[in-house]
PDB file of N, CA and C in Angstrom:
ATOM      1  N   UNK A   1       0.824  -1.187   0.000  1.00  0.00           N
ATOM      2  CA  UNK A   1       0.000   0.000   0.000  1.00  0.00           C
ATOM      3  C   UNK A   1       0.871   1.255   0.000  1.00  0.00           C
ATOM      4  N   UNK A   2       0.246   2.764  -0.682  1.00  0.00           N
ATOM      5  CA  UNK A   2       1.102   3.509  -0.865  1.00  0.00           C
ATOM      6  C   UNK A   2       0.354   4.165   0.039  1.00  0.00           C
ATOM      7  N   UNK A   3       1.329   5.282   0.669  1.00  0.00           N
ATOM      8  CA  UNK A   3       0.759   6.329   1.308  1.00  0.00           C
ATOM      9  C   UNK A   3      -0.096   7.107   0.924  1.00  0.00           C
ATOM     10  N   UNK A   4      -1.530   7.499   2.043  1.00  0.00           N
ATOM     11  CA  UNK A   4      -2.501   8.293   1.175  1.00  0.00           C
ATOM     12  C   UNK A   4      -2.214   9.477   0.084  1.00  0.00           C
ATOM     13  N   UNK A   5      -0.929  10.725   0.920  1.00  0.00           N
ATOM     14  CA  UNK A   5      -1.199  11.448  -0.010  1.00  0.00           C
ATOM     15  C   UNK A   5      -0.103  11.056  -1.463  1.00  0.00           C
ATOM     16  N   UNK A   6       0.387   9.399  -1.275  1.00  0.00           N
ATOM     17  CA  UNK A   6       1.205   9.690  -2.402  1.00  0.00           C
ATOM     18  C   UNK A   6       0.284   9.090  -3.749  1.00  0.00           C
ATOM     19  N   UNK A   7      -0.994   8.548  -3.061  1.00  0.00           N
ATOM     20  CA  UNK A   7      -2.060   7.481  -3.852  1.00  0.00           C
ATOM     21  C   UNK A   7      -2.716   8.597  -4.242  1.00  0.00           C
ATOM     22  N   UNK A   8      -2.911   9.732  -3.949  1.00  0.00           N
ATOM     23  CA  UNK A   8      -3.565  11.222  -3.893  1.00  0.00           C
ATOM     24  C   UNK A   8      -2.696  12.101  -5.057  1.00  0.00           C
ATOM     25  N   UNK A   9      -1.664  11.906  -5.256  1.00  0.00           N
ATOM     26  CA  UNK A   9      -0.718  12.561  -6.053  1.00  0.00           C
ATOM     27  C   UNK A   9      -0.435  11.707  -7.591  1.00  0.00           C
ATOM     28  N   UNK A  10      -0.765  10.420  -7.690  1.00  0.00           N
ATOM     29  CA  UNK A  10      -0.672   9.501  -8.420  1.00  0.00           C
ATOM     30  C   UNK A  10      -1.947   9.225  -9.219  1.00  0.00           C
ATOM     31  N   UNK A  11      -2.877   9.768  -8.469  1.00  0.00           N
ATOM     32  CA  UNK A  11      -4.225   9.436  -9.129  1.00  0.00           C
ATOM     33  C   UNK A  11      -4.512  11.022 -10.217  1.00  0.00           C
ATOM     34  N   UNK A  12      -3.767  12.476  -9.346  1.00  0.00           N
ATOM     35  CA  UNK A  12      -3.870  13.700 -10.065  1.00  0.00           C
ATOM     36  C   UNK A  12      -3.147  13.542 -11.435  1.00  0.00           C
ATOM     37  N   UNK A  13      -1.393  12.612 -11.137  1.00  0.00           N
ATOM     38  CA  UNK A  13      -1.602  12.586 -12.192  1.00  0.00           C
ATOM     39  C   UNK A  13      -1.863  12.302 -13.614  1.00  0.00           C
ATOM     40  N   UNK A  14      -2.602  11.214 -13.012  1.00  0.00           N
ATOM     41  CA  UNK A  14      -2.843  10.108 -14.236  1.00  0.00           C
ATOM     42  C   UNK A  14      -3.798  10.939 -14.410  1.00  0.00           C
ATOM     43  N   UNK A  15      -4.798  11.780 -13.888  1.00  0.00           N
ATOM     44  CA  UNK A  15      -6.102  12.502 -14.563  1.00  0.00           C
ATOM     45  C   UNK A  15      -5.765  13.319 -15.347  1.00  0.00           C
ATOM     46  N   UNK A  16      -4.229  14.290 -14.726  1.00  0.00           N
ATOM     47  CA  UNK A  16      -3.522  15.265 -15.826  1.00  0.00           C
ATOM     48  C   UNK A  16      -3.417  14.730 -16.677  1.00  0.00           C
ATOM     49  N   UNK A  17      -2.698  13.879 -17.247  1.00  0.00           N
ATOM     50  CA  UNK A  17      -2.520  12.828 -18.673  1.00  0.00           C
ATOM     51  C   UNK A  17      -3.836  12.812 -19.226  1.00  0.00           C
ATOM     52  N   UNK A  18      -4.716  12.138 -18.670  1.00  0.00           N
ATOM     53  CA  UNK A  18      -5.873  12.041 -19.423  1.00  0.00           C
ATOM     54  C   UNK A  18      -6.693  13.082 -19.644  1.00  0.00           C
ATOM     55  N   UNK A  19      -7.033  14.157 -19.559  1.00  0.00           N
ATOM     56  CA  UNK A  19      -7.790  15.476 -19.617  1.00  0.00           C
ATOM     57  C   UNK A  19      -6.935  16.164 -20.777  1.00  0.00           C
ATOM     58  N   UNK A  20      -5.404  16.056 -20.938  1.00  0.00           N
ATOM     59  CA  UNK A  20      -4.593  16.066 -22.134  1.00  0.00           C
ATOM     60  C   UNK A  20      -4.676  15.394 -23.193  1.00  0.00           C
ATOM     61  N   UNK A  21      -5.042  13.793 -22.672  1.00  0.00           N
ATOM     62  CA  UNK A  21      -4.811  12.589 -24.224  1.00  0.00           C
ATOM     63  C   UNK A  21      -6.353  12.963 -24.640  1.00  0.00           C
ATOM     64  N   UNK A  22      -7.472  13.623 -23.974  1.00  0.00           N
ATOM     65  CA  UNK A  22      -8.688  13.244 -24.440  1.00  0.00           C
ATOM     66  C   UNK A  22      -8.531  14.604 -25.039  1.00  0.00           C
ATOM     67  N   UNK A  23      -7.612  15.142 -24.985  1.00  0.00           N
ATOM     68  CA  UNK A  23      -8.091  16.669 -25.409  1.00  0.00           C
ATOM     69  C   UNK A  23      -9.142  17.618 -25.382  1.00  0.00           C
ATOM     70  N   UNK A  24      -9.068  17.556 -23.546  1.00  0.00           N
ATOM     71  CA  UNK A  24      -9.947  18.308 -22.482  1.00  0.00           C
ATOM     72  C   UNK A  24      -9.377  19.578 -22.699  1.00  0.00           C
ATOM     73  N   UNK A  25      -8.054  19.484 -22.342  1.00  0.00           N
ATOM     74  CA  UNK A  25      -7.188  20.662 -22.501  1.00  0.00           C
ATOM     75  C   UNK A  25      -6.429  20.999 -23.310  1.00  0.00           C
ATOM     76  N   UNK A  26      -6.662  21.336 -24.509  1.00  0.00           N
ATOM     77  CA  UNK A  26      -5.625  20.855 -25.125  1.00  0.00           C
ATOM     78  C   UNK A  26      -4.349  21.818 -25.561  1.00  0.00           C
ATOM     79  N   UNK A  27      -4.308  22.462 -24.451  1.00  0.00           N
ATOM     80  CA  UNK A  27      -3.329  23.585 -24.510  1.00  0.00           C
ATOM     81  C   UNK A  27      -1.988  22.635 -23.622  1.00  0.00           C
ATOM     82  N   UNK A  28      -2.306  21.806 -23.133  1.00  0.00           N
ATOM     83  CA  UNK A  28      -0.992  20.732 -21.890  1.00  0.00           C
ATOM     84  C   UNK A  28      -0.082  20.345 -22.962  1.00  0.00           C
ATOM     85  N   UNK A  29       0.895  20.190 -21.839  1.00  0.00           N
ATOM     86  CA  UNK A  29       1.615  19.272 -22.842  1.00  0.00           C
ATOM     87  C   UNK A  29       2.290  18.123 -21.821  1.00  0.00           C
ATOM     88  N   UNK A  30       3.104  17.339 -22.684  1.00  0.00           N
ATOM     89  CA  UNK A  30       3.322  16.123 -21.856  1.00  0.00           C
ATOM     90  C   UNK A  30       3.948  16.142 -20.196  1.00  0.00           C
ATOM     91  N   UNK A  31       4.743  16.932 -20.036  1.00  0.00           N
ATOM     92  CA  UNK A  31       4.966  17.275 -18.636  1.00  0.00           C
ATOM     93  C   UNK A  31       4.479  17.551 -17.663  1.00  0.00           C
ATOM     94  N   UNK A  32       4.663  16.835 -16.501  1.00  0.00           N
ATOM     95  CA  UNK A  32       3.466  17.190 -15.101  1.00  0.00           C
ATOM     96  C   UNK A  32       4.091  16.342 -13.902  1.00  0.00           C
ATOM     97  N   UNK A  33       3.926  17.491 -12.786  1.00  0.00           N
ATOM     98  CA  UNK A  33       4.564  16.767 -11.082  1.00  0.00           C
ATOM     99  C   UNK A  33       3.109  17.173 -10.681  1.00  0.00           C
ATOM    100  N   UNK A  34       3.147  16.196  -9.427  1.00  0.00           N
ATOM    101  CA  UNK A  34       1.638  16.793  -8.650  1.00  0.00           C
ATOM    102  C   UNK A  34       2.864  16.185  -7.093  1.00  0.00           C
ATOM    103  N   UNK A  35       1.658  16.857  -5.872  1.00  0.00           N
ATOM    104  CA  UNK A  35       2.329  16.913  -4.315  1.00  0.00           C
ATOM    105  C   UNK A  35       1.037  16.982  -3.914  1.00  0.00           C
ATOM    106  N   UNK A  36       0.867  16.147  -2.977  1.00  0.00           N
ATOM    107  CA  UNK A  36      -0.125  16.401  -1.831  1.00  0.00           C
ATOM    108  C   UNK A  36       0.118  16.133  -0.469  1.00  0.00           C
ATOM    109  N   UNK A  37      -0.187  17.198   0.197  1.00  0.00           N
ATOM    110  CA  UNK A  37       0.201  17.032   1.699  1.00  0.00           C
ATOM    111  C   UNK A  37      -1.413  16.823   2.596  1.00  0.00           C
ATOM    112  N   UNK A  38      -1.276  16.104   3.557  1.00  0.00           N
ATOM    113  CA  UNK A  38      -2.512  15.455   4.195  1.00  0.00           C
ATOM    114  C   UNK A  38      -1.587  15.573   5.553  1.00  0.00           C
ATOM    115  N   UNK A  39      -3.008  16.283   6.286  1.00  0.00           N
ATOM    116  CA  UNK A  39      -2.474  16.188   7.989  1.00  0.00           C
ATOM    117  C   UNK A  39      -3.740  15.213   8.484  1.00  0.00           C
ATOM    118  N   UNK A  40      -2.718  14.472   9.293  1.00  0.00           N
ATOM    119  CA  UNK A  40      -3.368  13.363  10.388  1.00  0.00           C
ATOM    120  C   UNK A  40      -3.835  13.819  11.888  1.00  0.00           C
ATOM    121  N   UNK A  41      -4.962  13.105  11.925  1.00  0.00           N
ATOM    122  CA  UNK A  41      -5.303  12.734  13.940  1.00  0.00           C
ATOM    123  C   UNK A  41      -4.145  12.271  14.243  1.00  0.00           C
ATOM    124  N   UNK A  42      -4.141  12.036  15.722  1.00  0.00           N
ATOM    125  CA  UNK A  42      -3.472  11.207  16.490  1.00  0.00           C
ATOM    126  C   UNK A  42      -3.624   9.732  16.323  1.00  0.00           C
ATOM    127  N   UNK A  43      -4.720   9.386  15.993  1.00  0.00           N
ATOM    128  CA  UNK A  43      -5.039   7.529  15.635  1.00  0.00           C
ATOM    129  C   UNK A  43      -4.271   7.537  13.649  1.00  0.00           C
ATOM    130  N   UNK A  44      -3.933   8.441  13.034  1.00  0.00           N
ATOM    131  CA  UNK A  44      -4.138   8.130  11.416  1.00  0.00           C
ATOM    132  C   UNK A  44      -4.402   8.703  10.834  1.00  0.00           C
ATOM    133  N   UNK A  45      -6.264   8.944  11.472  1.00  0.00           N
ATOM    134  CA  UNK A  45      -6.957   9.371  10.013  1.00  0.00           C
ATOM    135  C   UNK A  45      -6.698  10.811   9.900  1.00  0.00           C
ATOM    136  N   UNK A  46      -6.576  10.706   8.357  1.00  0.00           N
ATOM    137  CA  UNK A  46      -6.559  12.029   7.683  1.00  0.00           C
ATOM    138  C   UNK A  46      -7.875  12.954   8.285  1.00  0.00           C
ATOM    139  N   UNK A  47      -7.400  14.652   8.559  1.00  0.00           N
ATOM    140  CA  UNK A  47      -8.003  15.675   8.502  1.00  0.00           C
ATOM    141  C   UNK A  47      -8.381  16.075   7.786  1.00  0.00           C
ATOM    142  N   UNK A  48      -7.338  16.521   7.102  1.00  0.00           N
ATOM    143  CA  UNK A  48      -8.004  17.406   5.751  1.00  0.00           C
ATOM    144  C   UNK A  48      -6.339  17.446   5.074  1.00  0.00           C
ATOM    145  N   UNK A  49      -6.562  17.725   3.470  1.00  0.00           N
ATOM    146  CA  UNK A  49      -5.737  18.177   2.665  1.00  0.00           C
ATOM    147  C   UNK A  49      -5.238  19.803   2.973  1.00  0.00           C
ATOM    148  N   UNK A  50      -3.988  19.947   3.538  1.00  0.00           N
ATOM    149  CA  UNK A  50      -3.504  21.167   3.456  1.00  0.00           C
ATOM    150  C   UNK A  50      -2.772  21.565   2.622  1.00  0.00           C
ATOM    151  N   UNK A  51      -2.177  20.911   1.297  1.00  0.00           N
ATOM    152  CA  UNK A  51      -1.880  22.137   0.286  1.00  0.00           C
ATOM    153  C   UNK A  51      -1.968  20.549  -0.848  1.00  0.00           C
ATOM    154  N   UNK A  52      -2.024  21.187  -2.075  1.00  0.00           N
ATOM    155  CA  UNK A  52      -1.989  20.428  -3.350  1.00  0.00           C
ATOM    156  C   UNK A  52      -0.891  21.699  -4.428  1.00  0.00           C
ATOM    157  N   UNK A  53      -0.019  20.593  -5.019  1.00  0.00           N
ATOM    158  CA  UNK A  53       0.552  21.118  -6.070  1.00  0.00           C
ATOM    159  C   UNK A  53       0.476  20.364  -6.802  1.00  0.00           C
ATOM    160  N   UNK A  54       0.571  21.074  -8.159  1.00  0.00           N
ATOM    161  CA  UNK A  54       0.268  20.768  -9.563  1.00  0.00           C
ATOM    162  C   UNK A  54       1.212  21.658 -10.799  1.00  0.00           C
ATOM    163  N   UNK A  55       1.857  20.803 -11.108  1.00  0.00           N
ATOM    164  CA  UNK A  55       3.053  21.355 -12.438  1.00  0.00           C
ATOM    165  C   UNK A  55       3.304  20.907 -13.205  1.00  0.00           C
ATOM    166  N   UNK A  56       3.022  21.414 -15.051  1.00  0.00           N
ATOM    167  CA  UNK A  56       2.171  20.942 -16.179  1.00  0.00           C
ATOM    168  C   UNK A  56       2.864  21.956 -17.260  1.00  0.00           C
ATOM    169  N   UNK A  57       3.482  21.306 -17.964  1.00  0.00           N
ATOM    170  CA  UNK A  57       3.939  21.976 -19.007  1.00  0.00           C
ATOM    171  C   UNK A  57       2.741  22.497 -19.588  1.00  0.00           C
ATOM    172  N   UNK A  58       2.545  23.560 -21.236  1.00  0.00           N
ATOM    173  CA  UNK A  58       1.596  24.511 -21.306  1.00  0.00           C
ATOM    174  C   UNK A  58       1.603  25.061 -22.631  1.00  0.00           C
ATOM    175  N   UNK A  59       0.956  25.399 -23.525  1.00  0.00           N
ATOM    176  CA  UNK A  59       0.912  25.992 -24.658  1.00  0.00           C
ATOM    177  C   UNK A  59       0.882  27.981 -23.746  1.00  0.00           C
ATOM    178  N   UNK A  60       2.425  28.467 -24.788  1.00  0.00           N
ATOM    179  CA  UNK A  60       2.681  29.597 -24.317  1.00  0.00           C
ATOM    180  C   UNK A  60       1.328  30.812 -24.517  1.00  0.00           C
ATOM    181  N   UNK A  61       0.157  30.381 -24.993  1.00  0.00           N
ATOM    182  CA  UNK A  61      -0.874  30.992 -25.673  1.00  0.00           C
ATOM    183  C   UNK A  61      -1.993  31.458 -24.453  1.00  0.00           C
ATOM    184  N   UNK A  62      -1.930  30.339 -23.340  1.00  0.00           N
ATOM    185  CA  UNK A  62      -3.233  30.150 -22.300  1.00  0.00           C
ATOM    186  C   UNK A  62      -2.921  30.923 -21.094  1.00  0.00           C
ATOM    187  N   UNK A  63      -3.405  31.941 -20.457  1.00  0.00           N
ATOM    188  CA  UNK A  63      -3.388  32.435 -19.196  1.00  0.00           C
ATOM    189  C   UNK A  63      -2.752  31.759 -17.977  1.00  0.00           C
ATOM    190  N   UNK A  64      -2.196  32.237 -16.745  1.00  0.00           N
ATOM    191  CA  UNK A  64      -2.092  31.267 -15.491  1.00  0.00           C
ATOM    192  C   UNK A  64      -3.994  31.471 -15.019  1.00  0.00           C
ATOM    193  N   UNK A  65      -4.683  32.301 -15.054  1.00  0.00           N
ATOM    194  CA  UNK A  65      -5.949  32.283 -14.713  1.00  0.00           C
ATOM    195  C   UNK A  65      -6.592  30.954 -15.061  1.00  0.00           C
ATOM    196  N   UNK A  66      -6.643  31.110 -16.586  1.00  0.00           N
ATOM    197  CA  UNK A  66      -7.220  29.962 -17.409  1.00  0.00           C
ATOM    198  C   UNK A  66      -6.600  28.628 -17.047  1.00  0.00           C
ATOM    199  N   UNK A  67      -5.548  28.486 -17.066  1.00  0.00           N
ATOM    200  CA  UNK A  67      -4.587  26.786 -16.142  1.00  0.00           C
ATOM    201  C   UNK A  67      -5.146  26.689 -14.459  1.00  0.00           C
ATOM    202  N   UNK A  68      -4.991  27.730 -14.214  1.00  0.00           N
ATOM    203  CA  UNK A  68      -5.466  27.526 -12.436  1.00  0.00           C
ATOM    204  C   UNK A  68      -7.302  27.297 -12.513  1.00  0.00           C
ATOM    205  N   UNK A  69      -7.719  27.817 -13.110  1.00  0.00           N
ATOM    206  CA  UNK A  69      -9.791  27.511 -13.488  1.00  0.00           C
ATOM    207  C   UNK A  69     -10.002  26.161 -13.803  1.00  0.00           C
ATOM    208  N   UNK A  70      -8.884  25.517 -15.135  1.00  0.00           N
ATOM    209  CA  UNK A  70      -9.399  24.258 -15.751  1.00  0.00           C
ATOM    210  C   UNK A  70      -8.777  23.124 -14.768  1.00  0.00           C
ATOM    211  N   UNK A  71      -7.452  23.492 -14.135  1.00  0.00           N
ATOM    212  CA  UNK A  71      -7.313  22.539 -13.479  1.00  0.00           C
ATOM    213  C   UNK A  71      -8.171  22.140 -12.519  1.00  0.00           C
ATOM    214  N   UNK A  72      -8.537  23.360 -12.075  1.00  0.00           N
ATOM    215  CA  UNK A  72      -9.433  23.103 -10.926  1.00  0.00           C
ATOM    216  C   UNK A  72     -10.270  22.441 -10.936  1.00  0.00           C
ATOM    217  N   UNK A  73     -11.254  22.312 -12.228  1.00  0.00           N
ATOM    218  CA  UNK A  73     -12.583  21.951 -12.510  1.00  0.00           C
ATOM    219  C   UNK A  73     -12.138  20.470 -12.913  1.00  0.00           C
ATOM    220  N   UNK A  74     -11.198  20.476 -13.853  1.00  0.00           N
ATOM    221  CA  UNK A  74     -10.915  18.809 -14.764  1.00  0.00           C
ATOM    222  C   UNK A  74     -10.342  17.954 -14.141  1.00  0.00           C
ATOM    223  N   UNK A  75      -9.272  18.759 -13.422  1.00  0.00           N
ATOM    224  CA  UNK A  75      -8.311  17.222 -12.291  1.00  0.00           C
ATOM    225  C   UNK A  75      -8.962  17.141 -10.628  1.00  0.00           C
ATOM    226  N   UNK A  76      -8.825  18.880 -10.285  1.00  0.00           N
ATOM    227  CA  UNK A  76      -9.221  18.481  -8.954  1.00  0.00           C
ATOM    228  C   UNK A  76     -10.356  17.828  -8.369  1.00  0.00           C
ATOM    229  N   UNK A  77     -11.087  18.613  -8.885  1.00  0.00           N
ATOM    230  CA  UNK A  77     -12.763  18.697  -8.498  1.00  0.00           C
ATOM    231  C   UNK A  77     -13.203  17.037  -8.749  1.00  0.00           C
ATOM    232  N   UNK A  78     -12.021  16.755  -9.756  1.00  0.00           N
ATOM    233  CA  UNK A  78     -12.774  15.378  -9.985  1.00  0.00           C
ATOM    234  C   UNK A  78     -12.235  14.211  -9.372  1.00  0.00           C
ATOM    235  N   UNK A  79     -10.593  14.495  -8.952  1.00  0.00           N
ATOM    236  CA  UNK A  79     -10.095  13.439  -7.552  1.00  0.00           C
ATOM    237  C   UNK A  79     -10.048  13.817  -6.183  1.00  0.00           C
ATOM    238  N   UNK A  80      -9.829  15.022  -6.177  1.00  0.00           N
ATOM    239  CA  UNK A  80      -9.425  15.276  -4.531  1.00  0.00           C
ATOM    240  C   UNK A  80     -11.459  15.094  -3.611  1.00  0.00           C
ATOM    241  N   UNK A  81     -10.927  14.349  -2.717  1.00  0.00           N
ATOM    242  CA  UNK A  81     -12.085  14.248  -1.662  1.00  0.00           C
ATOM    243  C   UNK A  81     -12.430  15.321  -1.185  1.00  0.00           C
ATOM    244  N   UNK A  82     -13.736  15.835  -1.517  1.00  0.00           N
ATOM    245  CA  UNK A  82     -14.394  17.253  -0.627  1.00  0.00           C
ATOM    246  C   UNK A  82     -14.217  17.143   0.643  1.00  0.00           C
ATOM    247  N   UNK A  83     -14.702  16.079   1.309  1.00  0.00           N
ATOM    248  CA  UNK A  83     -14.651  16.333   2.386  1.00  0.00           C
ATOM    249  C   UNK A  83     -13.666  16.375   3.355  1.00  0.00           C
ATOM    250  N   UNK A  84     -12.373  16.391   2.670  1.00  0.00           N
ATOM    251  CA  UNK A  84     -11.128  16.186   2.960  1.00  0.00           C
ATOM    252  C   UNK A  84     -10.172  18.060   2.180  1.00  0.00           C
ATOM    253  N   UNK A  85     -11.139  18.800   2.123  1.00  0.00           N
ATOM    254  CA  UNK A  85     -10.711  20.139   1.316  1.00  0.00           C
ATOM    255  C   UNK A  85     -11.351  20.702   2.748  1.00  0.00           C
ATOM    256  N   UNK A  86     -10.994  22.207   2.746  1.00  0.00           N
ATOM    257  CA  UNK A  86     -11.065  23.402   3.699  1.00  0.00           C
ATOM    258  C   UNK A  86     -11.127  24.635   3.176  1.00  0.00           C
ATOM    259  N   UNK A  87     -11.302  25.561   3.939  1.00  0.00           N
ATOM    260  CA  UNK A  87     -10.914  27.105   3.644  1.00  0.00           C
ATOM    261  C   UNK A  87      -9.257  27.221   3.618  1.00  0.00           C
ATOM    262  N   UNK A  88      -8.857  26.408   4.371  1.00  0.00           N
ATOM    263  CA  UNK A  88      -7.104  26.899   4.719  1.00  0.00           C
ATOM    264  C   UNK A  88      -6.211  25.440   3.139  1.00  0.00           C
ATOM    265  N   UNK A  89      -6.854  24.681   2.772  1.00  0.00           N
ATOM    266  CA  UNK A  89      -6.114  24.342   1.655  1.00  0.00           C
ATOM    267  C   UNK A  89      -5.685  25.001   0.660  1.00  0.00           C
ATOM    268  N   UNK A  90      -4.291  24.931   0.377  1.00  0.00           N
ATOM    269  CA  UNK A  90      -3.764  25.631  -0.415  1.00  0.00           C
ATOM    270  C   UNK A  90      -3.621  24.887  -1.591  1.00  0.00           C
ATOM    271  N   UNK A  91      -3.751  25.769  -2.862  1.00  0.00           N
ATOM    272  CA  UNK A  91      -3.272  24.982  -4.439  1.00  0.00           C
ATOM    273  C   UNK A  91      -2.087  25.306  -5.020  1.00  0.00           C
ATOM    274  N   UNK A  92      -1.525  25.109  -5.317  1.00  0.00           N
ATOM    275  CA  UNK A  92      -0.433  25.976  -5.695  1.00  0.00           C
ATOM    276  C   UNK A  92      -0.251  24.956  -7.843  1.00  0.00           C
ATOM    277  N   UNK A  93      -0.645  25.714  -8.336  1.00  0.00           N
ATOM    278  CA  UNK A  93      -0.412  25.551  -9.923  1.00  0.00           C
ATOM    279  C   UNK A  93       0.609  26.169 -10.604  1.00  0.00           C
TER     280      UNK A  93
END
């Protein structure tokens, strides 16, 4: 078994890849790191996600607005656990 947030970082970025190969986005390009940090209880369980990074090569044409909006909507929104997000999580794109 891998560590949650590294199963958390592994799953972003196989979604990055795919939101690229389906040509969701098709401004990406093949390059991409993702990081997720997860704070624990005292027994384990995860609290909450306190920061997510995400780094994605880019067609020089597209905004950081427009990369920080789609990621949000195409990779995050669609792996990271809500109920595991906050006001104090940070993204960093």
């Amino acid at each position: 078994y891998l560590p949650y947030p590294i199963a958390l970082a592994h799953k972003l970025a196989r979604r990055l890849t795919a939101v690229r190969k389906e040509g969701i986005l098709d401004y990406l390009r093949p390059d991409g790191k993702t990081q997720v940090t997860v704070e624990y209880d005292e027994q384990g369980k995860p609290l909450h996600i306190t920061a997510v990074v995400l780094s994605t090569q880019h067609s020089p044409d597209v905004t950081q607005e427009q990369i920080h909006e789609d990621i949000k909507k195409h990779v995050f929104d669609v792996i990271l656990p809500k109920e595991l997000l906050t006001e104090e999580t940070k993204y960093y794109i």
